[in-house]
Protein backbone atom coordinates (compact mmCIF):
# COMPACT_ATOMS: atom_id res chain seq x y z
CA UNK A 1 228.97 239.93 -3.15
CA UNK A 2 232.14 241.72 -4.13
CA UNK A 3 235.63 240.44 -3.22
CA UNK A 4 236.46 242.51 -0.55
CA UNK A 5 232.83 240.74 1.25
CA UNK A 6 233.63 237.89 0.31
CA UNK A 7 237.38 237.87 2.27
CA UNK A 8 235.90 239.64 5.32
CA UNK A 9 232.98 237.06 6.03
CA UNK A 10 235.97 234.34 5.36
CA UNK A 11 237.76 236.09 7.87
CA UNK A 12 235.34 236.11 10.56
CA UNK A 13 234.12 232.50 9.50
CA UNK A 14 237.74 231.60 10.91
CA UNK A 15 237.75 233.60 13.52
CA UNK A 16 234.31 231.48 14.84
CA UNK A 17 236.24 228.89 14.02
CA UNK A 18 239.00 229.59 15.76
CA UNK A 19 237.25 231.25 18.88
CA UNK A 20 234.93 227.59 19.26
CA UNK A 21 238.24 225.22 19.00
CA UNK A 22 240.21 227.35 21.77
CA UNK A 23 236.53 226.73 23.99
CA UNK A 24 236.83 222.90 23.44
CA UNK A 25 240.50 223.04 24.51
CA UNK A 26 239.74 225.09 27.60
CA UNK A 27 236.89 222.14 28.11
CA UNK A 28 239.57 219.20 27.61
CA UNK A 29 241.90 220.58 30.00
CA UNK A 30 239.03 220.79 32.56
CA UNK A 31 239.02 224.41 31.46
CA UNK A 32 242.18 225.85 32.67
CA UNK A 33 245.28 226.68 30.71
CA UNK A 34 247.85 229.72 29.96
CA UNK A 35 247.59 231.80 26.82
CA UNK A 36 250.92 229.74 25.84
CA UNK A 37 249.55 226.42 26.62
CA UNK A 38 246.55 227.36 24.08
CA UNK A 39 249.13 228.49 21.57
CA UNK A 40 250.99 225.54 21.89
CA UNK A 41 248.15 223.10 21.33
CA UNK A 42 246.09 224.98 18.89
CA UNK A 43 248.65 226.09 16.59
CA UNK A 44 248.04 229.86 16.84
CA UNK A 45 250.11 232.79 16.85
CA UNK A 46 250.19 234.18 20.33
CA UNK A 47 248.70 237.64 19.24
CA UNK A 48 246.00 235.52 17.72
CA UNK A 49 245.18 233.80 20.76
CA UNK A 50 245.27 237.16 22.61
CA UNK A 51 242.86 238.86 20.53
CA UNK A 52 240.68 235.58 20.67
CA UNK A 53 240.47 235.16 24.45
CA UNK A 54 240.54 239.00 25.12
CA UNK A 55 236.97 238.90 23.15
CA UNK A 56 235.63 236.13 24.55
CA UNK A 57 236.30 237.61 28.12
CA UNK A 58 234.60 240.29 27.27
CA UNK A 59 231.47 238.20 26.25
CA UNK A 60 231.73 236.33 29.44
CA UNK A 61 232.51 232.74 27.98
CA UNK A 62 235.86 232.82 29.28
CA UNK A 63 237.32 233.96 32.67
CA UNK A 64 240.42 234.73 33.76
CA UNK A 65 241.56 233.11 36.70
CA UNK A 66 243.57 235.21 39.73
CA UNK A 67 246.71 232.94 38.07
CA UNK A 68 246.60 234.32 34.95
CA UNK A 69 245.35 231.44 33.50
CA UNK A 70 242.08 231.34 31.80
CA UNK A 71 238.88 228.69 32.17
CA UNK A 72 235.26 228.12 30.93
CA UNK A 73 232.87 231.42 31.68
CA UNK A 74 229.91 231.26 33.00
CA UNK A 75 228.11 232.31 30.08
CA UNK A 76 228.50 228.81 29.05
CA UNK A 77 226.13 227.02 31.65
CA UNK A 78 223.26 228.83 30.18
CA UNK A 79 223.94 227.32 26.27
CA UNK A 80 224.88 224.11 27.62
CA UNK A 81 221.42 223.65 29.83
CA UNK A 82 219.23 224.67 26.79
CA UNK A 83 221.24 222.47 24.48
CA UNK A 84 220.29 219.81 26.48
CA UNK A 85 217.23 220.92 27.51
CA UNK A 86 217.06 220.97 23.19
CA UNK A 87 218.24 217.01 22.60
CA UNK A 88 215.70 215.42 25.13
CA UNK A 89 212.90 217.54 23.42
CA UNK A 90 214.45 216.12 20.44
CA UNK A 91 214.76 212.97 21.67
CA UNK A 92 211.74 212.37 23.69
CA UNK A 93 209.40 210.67 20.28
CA UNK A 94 211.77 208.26 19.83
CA UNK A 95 212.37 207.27 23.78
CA UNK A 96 208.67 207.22 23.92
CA UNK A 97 208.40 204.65 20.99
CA UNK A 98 210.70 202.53 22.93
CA UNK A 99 208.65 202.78 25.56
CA UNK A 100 205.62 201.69 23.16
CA UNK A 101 207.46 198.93 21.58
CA UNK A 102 209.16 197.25 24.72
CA UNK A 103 207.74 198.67 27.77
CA UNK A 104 210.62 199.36 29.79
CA UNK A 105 212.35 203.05 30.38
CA UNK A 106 213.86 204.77 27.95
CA UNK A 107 216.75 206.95 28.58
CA UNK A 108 219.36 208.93 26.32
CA UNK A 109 222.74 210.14 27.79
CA UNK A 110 226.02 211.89 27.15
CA UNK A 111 229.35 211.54 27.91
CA UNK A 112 230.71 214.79 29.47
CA UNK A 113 234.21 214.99 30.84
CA UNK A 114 234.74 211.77 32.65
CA UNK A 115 231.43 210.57 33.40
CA UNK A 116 227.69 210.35 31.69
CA UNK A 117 224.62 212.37 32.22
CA UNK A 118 221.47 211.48 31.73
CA UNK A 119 219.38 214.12 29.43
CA UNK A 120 215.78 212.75 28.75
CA UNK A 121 214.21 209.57 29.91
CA UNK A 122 210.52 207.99 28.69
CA UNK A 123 209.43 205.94 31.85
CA UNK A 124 207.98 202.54 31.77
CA UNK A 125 204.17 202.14 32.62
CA UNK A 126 204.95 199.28 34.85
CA UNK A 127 204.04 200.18 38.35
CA UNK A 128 207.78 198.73 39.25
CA UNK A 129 209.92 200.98 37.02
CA UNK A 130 213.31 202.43 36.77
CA UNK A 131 213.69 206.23 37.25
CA UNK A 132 216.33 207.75 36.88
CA UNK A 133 216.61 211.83 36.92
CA UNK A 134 217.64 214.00 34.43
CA UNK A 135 220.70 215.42 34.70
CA UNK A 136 222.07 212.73 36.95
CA UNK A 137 225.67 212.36 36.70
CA UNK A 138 226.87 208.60 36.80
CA UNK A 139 230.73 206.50 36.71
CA UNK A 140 231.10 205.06 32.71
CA UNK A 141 232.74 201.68 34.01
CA UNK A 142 229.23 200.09 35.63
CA UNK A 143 226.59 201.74 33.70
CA UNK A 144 225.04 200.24 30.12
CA UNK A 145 225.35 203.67 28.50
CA UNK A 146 229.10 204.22 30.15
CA UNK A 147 229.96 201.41 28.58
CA UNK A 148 228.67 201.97 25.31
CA UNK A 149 229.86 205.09 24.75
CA UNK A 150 233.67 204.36 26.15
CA UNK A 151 233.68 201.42 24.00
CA UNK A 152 234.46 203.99 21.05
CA UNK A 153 237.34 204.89 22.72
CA UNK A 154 240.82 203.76 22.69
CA UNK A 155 242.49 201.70 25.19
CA UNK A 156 245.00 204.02 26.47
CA UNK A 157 241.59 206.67 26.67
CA UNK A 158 240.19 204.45 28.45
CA UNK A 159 243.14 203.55 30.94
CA UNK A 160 243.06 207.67 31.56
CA UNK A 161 239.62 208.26 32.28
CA UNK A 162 239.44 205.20 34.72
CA UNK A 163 242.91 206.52 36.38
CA UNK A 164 241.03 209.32 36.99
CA UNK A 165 237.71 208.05 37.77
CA UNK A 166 239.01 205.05 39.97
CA UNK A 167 235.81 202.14 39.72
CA UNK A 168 234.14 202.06 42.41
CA UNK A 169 231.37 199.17 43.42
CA UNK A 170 227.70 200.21 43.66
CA UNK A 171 227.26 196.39 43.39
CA UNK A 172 229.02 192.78 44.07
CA UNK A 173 228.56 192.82 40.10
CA UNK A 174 230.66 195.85 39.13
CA UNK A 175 233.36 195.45 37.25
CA UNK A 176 236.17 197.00 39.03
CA UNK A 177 239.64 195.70 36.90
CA UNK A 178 240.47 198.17 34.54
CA UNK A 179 241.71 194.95 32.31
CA UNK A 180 238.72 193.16 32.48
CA UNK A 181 236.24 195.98 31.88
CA UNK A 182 238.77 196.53 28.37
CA UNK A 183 237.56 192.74 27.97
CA UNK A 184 234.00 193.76 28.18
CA UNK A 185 234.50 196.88 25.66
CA UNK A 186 236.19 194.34 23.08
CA UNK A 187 233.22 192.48 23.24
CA UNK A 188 230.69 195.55 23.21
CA UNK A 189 232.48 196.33 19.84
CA UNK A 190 231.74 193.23 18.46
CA UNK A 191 228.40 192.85 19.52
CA UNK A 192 227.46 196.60 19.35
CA UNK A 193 225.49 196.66 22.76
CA UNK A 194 226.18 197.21 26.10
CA UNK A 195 224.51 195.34 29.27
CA UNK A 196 224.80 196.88 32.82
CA UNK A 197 224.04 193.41 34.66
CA UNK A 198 222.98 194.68 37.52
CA UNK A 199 226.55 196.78 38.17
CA UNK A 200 224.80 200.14 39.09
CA UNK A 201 221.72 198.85 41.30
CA UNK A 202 220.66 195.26 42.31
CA UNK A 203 218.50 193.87 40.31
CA UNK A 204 218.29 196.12 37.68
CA UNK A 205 219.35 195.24 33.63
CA UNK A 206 220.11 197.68 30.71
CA UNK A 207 220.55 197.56 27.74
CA UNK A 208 222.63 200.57 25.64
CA UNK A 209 223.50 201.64 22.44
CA UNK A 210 225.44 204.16 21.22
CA UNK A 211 223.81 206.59 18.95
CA UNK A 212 225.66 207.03 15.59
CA UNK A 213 226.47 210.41 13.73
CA UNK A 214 225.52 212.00 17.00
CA UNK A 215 227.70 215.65 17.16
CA UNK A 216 228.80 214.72 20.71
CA UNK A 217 229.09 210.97 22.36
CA UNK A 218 225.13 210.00 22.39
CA UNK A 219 223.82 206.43 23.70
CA UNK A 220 220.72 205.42 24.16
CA UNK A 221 219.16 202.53 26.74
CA UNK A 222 216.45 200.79 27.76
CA UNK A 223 216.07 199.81 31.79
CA UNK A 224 214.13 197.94 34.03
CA UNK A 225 213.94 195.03 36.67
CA UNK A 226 216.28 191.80 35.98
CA UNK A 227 212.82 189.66 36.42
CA UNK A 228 211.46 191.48 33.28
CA UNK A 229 214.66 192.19 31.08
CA UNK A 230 215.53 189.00 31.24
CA UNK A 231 218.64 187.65 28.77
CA UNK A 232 216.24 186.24 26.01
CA UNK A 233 214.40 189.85 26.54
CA UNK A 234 217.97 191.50 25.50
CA UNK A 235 217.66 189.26 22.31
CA UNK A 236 214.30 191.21 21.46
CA UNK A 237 215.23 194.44 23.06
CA UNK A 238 218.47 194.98 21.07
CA UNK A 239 217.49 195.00 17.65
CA UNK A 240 214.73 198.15 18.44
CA UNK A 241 216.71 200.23 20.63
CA UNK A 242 219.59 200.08 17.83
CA UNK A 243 216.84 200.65 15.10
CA UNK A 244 216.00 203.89 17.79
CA UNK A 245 219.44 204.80 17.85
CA UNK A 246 219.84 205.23 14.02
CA UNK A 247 216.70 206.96 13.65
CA UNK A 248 217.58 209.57 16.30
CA UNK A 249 221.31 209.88 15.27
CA UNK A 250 220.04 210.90 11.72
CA UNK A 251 217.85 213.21 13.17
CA UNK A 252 220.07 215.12 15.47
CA UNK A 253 223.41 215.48 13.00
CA UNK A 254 220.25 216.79 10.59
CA UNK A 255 219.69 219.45 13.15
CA UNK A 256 222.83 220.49 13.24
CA UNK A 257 223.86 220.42 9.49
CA UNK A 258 220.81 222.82 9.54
């Protein structure tokens, strides 16, 4: 390749670059910002950001709003429904082996925004069995894989999100004190596991994981009815579903270094 290739794919290499890190600051502002507010966060020259946003208007991943301000395009659903649609195919062999091994549902989430979503799920061949739906959108503070995957976080993050959030009580069991539930994530870290004791839904235990080397926040659990997943169960339950979470977090940053 000569040297003038060479500096034009290195050119449009950044520009990608560049184009994909003004998307994930639109996201993290709940996709709504000026073209000086970009500037001032990314680091760009203005014209830079102009030429940037002006393209991907025209491509439909960004709109601008009737303020002048510019958010997420709809372009973006599509990618980010096959993308998932992608990681619970992708998933699903491992959630299933869970399944094998232990005998209780299998589920794999992902933290988005403020809250998790559930993106593939192996159910449990009991005739009593947890189910939840994919794509279900659930609180972090009284959920197994919430927990887990906030636990990365750091405490002021977490003070954020729950102003936000507020934590409300599915249960008599929630944890609704933002100081407490910081107690709970010091002891997730030093454990590495979460347990939703019956926070979400009476009588219900999980058990979660987060998955590591995942490209976004990953966690994997396994569900079912307190009378089953009992606490010496958890004993037996958390060394496979962290063995699980490995295994799959190998496999997905794979896929994407390919």
């Amino acid at each position: 390749m000569s040297s003038a290739g060479r500096i034009e794919r290195s050119a449009g290499v950044q520009s990608l670059d560049r184009a994909f890190g003004l998307l994930e600051l639109l996201a993290e502002a709940d996709g709504d910002l000026a073209l000086s507010e970009l500037a001032a966060r990314s680091g760009l020259p203005l014209p830079t950001i102009h030429r940037i946003v002006r393209t991907l208007v025209a491509s439909g991943y960004v709109r601008q709003l009737p303020s002048r301000r510019y958010g997420l395009g709809p372009r973006l659903i599509g990618l980010g429904d096959a993308a998932s649609r992608l990681l619970g195919s992708w998933a699903q062999p491992q959630l299933a082996a869970l399944v094998d091994a232990l005998g209780e549902t299998a589920n794999m989430a992902m933290l988005d925004g403020d809250v998790v979503v559930y993106v593939a799920q192996a159910p449990s061949r009991h005739s009593m069995r947890m189910f939840t739906e994919v794509g279900r959108r659930v609180p972090v503070h009284c959920t197994g894989v919430g927990k887990a995957l906030i636990a990365g976080l750091g405490e002021s993050e977490v003070r954020a999100l729950l102003a936000r959030t507020g934590m409300a009580a599915p249960t008599p069991h929630t944890i609704t004190d933002p100081d407490a539930l910081l107690q709970e994530l010091d002891r997730i870290r030093r454990q590495g596991f979460a347990v939703d004791d019956a926070e979400q839904e009476l009588g219900v235990r999980c058990v979660a994981v987060a998955v590591p080397g995942s490209p976004s926040p990953t966690a994997v659990s396994v569900s079912g009815p307190e009378t089953r997943v009992t606490w010496a169960a958890v004993e037996q339950i958390t060394p496979v579903l962290r063995a699980a979470a490995v295994a799959l977090g190998a496999e997905l940053s794979g896929r994407v270094a390919r």
